[in-house]
N, C-alpha and C. Protein backbone atom coordinates (compact mmCIF):
# COMPACT_ATOMS: atom_id res chain seq x y z
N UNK A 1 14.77 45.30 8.45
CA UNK A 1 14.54 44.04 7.77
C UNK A 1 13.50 44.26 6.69
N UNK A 2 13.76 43.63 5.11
CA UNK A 2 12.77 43.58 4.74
C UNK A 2 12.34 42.07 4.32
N UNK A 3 10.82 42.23 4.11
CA UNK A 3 10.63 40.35 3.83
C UNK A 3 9.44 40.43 3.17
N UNK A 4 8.74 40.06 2.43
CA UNK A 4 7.89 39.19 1.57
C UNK A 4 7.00 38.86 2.31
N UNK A 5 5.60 39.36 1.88
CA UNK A 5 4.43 38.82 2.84
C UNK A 5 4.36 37.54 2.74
N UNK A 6 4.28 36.63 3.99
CA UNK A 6 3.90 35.27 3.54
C UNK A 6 2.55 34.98 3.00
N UNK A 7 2.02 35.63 2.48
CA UNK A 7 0.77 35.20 1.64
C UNK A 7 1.30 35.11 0.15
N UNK A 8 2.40 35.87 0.07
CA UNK A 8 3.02 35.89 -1.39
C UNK A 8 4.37 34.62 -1.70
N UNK A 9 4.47 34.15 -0.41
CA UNK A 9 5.68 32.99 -0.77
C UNK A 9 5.50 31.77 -1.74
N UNK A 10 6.61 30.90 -1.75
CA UNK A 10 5.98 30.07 -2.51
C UNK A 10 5.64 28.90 -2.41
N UNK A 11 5.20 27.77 -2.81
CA UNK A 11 4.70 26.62 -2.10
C UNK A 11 5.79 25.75 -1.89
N UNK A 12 5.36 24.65 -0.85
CA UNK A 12 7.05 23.90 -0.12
C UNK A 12 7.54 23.78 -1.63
N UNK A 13 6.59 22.73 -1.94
CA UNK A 13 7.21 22.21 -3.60
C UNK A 13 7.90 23.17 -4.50
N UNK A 14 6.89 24.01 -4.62
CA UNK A 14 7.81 25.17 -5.50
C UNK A 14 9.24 25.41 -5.39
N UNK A 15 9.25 25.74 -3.98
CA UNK A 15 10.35 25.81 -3.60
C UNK A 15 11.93 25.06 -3.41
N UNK A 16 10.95 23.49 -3.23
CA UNK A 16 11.87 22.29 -3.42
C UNK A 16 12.59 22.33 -4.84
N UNK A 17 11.63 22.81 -5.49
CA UNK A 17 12.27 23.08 -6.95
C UNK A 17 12.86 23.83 -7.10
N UNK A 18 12.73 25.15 -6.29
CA UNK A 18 13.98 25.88 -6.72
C UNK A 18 15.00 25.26 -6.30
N UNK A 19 15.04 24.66 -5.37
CA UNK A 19 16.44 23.98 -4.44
C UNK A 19 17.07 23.21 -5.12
N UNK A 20 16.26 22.53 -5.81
CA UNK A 20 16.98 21.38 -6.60
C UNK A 20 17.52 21.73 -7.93
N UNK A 21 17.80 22.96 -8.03
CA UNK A 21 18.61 23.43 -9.37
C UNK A 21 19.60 23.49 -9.04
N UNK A 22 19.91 23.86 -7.49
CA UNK A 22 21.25 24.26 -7.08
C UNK A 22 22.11 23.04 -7.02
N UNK A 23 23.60 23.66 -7.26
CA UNK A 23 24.66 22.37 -7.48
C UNK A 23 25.02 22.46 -5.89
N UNK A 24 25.06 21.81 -4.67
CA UNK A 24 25.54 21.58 -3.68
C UNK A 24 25.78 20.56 -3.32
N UNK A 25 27.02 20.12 -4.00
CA UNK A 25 27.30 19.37 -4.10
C UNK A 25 28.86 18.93 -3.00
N UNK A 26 29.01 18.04 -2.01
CA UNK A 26 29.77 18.33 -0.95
C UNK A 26 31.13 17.95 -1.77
N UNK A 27 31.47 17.70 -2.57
CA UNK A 27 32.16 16.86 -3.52
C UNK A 27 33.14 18.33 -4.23
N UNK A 28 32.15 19.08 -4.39
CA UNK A 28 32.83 20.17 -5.61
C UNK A 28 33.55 21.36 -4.64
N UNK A 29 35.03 21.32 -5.19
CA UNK A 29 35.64 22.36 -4.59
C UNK A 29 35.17 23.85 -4.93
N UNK A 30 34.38 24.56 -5.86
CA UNK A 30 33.78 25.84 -5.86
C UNK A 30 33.05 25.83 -4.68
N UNK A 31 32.28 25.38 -4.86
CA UNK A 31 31.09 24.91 -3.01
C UNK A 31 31.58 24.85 -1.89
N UNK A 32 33.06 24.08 -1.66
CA UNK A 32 33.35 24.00 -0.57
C UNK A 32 34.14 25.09 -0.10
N UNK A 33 34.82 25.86 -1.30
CA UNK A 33 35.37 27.46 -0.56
C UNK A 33 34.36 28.07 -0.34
N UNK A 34 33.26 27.89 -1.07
CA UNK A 34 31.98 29.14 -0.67
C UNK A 34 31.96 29.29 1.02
N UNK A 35 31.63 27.83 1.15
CA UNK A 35 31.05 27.36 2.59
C UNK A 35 32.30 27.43 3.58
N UNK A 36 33.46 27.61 3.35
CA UNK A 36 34.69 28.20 4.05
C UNK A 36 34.77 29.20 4.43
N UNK A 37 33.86 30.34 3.77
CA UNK A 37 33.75 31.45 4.32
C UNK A 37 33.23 31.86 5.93
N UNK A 38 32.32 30.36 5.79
CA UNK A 38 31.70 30.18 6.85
C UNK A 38 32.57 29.41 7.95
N UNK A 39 32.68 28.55 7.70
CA UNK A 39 33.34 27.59 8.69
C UNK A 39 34.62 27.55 9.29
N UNK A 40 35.87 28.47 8.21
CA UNK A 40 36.98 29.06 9.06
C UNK A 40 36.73 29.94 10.10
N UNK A 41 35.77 30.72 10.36
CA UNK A 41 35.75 31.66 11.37
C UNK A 41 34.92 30.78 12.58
N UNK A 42 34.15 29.75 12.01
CA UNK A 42 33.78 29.59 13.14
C UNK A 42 34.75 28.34 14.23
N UNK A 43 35.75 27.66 12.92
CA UNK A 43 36.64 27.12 13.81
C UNK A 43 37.57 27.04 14.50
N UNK A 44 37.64 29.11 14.08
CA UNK A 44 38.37 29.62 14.92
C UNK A 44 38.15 29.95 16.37
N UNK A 45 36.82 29.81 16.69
CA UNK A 45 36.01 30.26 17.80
C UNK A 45 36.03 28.55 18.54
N UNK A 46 36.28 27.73 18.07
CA UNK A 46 36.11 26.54 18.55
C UNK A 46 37.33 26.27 19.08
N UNK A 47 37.59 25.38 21.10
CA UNK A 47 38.91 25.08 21.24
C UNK A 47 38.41 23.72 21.66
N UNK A 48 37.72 23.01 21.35
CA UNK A 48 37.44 21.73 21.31
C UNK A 48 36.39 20.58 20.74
N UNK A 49 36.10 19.92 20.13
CA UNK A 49 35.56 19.48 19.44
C UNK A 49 33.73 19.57 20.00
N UNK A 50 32.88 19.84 19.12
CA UNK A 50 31.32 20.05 19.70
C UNK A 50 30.85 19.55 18.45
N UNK A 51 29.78 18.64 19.30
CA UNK A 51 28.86 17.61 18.49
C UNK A 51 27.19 19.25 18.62
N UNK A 52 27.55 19.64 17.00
CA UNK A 52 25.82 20.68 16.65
C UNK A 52 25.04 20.20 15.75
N UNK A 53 24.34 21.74 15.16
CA UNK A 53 23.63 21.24 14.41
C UNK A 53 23.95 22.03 12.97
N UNK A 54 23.66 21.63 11.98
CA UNK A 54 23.64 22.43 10.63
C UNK A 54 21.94 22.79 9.87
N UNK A 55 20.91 23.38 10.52
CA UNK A 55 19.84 24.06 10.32
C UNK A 55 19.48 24.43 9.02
N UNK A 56 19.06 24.12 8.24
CA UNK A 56 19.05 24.11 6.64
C UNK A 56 19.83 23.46 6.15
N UNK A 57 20.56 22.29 6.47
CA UNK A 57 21.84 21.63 5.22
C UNK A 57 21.56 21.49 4.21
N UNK A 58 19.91 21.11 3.51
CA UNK A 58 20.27 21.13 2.15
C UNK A 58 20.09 19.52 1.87
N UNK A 59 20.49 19.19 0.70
CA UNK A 59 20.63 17.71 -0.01
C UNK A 59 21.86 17.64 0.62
N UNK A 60 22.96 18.08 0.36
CA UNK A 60 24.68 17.83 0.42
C UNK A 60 25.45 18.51 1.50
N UNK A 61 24.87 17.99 2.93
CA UNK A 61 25.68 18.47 3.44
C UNK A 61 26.64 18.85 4.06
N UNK A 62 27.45 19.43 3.03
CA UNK A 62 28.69 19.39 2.64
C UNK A 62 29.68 20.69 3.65
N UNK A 63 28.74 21.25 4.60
CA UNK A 63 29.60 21.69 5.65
C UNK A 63 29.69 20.88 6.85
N UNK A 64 29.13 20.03 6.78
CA UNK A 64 28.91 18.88 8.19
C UNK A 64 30.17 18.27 7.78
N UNK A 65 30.44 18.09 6.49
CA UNK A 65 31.47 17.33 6.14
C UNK A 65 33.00 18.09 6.21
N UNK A 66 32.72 19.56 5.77
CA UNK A 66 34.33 20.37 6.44
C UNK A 66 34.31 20.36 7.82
N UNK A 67 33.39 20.50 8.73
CA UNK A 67 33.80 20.51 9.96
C UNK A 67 34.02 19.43 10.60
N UNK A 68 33.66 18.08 10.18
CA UNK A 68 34.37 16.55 10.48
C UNK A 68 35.65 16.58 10.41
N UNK A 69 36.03 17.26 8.87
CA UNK A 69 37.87 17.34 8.90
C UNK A 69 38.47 18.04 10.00
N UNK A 70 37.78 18.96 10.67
CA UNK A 70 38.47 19.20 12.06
C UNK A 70 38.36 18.38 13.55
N UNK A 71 37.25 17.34 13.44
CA UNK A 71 36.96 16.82 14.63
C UNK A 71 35.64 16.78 15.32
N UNK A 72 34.69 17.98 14.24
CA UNK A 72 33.32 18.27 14.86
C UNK A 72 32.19 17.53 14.31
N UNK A 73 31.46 17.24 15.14
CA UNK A 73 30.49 16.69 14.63
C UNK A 73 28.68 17.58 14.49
N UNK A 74 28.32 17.65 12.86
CA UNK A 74 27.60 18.58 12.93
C UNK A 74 26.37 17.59 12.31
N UNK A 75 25.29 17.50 13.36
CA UNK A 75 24.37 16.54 12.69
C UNK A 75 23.16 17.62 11.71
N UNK A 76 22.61 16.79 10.81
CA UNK A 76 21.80 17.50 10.17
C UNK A 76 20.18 17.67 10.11
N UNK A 77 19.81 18.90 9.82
CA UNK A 77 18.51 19.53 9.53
C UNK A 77 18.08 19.99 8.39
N UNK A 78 17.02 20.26 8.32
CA UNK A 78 16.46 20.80 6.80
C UNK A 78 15.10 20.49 6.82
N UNK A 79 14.13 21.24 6.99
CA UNK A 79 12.92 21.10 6.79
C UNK A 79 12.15 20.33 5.57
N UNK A 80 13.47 20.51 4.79
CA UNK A 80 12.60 19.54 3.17
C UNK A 80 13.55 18.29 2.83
N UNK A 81 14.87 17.95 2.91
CA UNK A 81 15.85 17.31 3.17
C UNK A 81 16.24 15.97 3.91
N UNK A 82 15.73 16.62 5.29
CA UNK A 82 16.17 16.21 6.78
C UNK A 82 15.49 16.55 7.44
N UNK A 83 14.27 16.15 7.70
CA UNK A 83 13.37 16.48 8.71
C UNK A 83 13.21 15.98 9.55
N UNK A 84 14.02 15.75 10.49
CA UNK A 84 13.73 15.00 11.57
C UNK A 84 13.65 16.00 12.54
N UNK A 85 12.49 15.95 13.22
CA UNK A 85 12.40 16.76 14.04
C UNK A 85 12.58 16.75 15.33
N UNK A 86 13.22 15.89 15.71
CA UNK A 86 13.52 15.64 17.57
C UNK A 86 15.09 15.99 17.22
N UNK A 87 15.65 16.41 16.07
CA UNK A 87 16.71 17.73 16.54
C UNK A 87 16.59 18.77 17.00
N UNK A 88 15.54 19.09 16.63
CA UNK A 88 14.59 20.43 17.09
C UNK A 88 14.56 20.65 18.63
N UNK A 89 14.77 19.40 19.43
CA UNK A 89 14.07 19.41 21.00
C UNK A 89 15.30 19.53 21.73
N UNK A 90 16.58 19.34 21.02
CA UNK A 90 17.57 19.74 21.55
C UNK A 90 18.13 21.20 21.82
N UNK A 91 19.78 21.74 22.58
CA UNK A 91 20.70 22.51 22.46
C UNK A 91 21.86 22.50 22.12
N UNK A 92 22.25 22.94 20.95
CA UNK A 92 23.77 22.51 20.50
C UNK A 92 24.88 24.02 20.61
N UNK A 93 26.17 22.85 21.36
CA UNK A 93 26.90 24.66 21.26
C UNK A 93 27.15 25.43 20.07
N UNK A 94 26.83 24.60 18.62
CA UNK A 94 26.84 24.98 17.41
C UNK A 94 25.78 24.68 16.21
N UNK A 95 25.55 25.86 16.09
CA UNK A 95 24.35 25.60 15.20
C UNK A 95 24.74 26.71 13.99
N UNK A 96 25.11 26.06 12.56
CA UNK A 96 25.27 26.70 11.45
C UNK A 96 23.90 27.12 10.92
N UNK A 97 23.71 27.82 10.25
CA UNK A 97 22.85 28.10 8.90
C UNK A 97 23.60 29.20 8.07
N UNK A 98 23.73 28.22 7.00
CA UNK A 98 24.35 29.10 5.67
C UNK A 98 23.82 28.69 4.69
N UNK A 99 23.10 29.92 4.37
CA UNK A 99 21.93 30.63 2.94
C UNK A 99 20.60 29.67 3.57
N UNK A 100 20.46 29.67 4.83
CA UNK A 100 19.28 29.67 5.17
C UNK A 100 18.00 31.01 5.29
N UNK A 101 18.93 31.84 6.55
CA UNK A 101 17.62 32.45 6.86
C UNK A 101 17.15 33.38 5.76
N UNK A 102 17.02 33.95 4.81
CA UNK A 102 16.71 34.91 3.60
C UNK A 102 15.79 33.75 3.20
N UNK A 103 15.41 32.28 3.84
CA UNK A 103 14.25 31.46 3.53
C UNK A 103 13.48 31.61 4.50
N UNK A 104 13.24 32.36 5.21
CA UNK A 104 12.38 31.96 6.59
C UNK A 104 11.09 33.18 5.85
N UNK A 105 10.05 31.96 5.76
CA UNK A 105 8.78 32.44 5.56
C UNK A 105 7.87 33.18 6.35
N UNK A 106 8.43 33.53 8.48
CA UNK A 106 8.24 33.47 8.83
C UNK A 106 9.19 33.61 9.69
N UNK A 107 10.18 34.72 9.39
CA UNK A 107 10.82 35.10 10.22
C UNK A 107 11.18 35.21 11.79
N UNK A 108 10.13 35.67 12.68
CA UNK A 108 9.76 36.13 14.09
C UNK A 108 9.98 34.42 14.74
N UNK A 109 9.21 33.52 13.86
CA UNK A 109 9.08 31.85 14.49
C UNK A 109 9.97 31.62 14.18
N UNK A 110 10.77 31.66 12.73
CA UNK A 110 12.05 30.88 12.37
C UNK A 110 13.38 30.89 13.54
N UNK A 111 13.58 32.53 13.93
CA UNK A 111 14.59 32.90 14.52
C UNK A 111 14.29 32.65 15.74
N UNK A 112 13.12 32.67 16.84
CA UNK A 112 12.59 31.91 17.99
C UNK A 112 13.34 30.72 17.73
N UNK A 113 12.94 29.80 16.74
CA UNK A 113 13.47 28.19 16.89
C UNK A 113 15.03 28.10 17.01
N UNK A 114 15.82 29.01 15.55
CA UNK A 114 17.25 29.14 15.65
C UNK A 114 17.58 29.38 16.54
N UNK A 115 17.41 30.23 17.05
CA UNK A 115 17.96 30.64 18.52
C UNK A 115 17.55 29.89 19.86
N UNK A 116 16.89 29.22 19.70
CA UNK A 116 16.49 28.82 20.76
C UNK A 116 17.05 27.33 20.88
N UNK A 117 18.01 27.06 19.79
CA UNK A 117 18.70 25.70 19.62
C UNK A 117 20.04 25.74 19.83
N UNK A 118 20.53 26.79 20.72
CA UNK A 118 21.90 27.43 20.19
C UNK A 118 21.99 27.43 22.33
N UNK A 119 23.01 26.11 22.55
CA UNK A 119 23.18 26.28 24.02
C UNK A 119 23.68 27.72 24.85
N UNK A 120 23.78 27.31 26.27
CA UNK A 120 24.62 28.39 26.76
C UNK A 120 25.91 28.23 26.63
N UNK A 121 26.55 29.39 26.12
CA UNK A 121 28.18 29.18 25.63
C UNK A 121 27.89 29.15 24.42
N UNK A 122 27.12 28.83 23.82
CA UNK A 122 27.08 28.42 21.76
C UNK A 122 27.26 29.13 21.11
N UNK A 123 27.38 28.70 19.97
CA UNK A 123 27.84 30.09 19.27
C UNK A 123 26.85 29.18 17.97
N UNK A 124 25.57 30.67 17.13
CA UNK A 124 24.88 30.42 16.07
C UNK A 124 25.68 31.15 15.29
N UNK A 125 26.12 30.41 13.88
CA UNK A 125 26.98 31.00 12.58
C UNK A 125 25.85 31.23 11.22
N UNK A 126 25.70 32.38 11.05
CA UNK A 126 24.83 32.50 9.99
C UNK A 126 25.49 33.03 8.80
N UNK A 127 24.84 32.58 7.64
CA UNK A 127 25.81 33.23 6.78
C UNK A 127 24.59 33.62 5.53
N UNK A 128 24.50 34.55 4.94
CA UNK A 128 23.60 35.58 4.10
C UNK A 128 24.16 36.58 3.65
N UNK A 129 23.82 36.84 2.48
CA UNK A 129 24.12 38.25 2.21
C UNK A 129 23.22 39.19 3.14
N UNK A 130 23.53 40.49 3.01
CA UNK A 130 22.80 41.41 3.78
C UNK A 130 22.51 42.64 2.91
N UNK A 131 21.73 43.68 3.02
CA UNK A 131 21.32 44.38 1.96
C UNK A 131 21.86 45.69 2.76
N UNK A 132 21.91 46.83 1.93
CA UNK A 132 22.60 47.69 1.92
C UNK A 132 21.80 49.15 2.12
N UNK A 133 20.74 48.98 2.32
CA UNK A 133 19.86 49.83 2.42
C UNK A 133 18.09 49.80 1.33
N UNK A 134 17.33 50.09 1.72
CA UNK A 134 15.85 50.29 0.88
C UNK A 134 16.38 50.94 -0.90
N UNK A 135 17.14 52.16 -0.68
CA UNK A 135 17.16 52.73 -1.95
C UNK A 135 18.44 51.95 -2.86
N UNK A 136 18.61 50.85 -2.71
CA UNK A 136 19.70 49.73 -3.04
C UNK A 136 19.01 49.15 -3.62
N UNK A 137 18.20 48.91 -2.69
CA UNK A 137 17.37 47.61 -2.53
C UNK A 137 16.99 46.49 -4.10
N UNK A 138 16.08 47.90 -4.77
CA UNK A 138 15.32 47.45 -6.21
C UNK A 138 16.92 47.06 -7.28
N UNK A 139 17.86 47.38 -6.94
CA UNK A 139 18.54 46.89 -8.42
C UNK A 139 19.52 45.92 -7.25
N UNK A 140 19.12 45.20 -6.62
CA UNK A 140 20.11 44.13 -5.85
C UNK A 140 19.40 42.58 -6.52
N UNK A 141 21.00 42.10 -6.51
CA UNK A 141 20.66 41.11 -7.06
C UNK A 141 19.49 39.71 -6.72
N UNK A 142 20.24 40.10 -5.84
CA UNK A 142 19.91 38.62 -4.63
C UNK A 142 18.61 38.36 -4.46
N UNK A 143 17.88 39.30 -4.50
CA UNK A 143 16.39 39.70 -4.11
C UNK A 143 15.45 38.88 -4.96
N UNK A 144 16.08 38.41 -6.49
CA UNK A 144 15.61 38.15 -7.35
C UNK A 144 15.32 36.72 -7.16
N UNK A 145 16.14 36.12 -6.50
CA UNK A 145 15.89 34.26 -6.16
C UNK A 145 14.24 34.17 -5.13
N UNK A 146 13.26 33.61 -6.20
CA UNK A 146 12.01 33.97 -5.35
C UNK A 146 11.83 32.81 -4.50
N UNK A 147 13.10 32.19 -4.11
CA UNK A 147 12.69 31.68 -2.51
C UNK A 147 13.53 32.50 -0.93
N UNK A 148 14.20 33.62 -2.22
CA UNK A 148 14.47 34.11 -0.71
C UNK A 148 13.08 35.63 -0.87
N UNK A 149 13.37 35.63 0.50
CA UNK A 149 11.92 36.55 1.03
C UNK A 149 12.10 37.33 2.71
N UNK A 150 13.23 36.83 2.94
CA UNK A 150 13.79 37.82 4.42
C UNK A 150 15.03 38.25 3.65
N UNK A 151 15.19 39.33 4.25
CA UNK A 151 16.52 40.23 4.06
C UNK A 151 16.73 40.91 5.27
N UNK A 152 17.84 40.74 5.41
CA UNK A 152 18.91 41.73 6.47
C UNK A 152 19.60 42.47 6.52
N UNK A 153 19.63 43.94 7.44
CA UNK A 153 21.02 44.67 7.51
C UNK A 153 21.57 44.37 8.31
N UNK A 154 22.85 44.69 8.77
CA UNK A 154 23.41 44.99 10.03
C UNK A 154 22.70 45.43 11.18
N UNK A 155 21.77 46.61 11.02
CA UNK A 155 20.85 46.87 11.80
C UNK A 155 19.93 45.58 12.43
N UNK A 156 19.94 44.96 11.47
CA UNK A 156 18.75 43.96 11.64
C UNK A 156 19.48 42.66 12.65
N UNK A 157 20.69 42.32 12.54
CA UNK A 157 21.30 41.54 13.09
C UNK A 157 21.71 42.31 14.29
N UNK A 158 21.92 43.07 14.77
CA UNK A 158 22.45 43.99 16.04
C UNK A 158 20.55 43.88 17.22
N UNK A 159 19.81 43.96 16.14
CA UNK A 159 18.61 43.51 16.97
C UNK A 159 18.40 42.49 17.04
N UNK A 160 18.21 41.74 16.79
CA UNK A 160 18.49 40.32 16.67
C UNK A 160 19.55 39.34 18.20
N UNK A 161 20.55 40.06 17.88
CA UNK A 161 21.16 39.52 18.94
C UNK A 161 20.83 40.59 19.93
N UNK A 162 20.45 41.41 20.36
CA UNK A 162 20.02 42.07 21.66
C UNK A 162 18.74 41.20 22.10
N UNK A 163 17.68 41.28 21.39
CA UNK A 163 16.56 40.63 21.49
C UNK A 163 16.36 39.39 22.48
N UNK A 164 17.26 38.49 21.35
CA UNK A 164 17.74 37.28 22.03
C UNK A 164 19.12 37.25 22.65
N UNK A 165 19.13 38.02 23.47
CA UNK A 165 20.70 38.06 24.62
C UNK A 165 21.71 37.73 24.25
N UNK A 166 22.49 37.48 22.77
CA UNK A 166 23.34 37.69 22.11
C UNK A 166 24.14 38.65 22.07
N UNK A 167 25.64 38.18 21.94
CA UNK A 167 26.52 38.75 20.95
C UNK A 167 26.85 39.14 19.80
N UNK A 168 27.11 39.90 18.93
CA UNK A 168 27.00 39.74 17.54
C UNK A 168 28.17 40.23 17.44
N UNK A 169 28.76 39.08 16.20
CA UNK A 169 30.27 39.77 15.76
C UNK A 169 30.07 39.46 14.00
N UNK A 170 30.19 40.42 13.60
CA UNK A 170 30.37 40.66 12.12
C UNK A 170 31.82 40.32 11.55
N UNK A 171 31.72 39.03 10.55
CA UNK A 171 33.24 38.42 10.38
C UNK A 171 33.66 38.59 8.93
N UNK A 172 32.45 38.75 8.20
CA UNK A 172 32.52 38.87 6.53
C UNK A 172 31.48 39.74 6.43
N UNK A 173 31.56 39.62 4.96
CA UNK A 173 30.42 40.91 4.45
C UNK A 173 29.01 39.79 4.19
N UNK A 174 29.72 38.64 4.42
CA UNK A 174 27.70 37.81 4.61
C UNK A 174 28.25 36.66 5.84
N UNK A 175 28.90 36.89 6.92
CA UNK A 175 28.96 36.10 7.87
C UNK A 175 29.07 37.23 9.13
N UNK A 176 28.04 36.29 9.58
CA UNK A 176 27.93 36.51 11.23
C UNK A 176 27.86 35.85 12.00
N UNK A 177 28.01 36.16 13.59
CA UNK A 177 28.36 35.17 14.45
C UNK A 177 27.66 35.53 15.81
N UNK A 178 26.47 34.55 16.14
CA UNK A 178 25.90 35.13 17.36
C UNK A 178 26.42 34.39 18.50
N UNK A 179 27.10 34.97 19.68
CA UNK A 179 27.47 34.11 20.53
C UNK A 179 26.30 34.26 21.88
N UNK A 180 26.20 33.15 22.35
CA UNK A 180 25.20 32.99 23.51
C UNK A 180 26.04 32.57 24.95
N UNK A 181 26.19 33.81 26.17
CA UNK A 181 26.85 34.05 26.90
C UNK A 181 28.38 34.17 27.13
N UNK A 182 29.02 33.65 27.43
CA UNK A 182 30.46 33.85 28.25
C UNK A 182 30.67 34.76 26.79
């Protein structure tokens, strides 16, 4: 894993600002195939409807809204957004984050909380790019958005779910899928 000292991150606001450039808009079909990348695989893993959570949604969120078209109900989070925090005190058998964690200022706590919101049987869907190695690293693109500040390999997700008694199934080249027991 690499990540960004949090003494070097940037402030909530700052950051709110970067957010608010982005078009996420639940409305726009470019956006909603993005976020398909995500949500076909995980409704493939689904054989009956589960009321989760969506962990970073964002202003628009516009995957709570593809997975309604199947029957699910995905209530929302977001630390700057949606802050309500007695979602937090719950367990859901589904808990999305897509183009969240590469925000976690604070990795070690962030992924404690994610994971620790993700029932028995659940399945956590993350979706990120992942980096390709250190000597990659400096001419990658992604790196450049200065609110992201965690990065992941494969390596990094294979610990990850051992750590926390996970499964890990690799479904795309930026989706993963941690399942929690059976």
């Amino acid at each position: 894993m690499i990540f960004v000292d949090p003494d070097d991150v940037l402030s909530t606001e700052a950051e709110k600002a970067q957010y608010d450039l982005h078009n996420n808009d639940p409305q726009d079909q470019g956006y909603l195939n993005f976020l398909r990348r995500l949500s076909e695989p995980v409704l493939s893993k689904l054989t009956e409807p589960v009321v989760g959570l969506d962990f970073g949604c964002g202003p628009g969120p516009a995957l709570c809204e593809l997975l309604a078209q199947a029957g699910h109900q995905l209530l929302n989070y977001d630390p700057i957004y949606y802050p309500d925090e007695q979602r937090l005190t719950e367990t859901y058998r589904l808990v999305t984050s897509s183009e969240v964690v590469e925000h976690f200022n604070h990795p070690a706590q962030s992924w404690k909380l994610l994971t620790g919101l993700v029932a028995e049987a659940g399945l956590l869907a993350v979706m990120t790019k992942r980096h390709w190695g250190t000597e990659v690293f400096p001419q990658w693109h992604y790196k450049n958005d200065p609110t992201h500040v965690a990065f992941y390999s494969d390596k990094t997700f294979t610990w990850l779910a051992n750590h926390y008694q996970m499964r890990l199934e690799i479904v795309g080249p930026d989706v993963a899928l941690f399942h929690r027991g059976k």
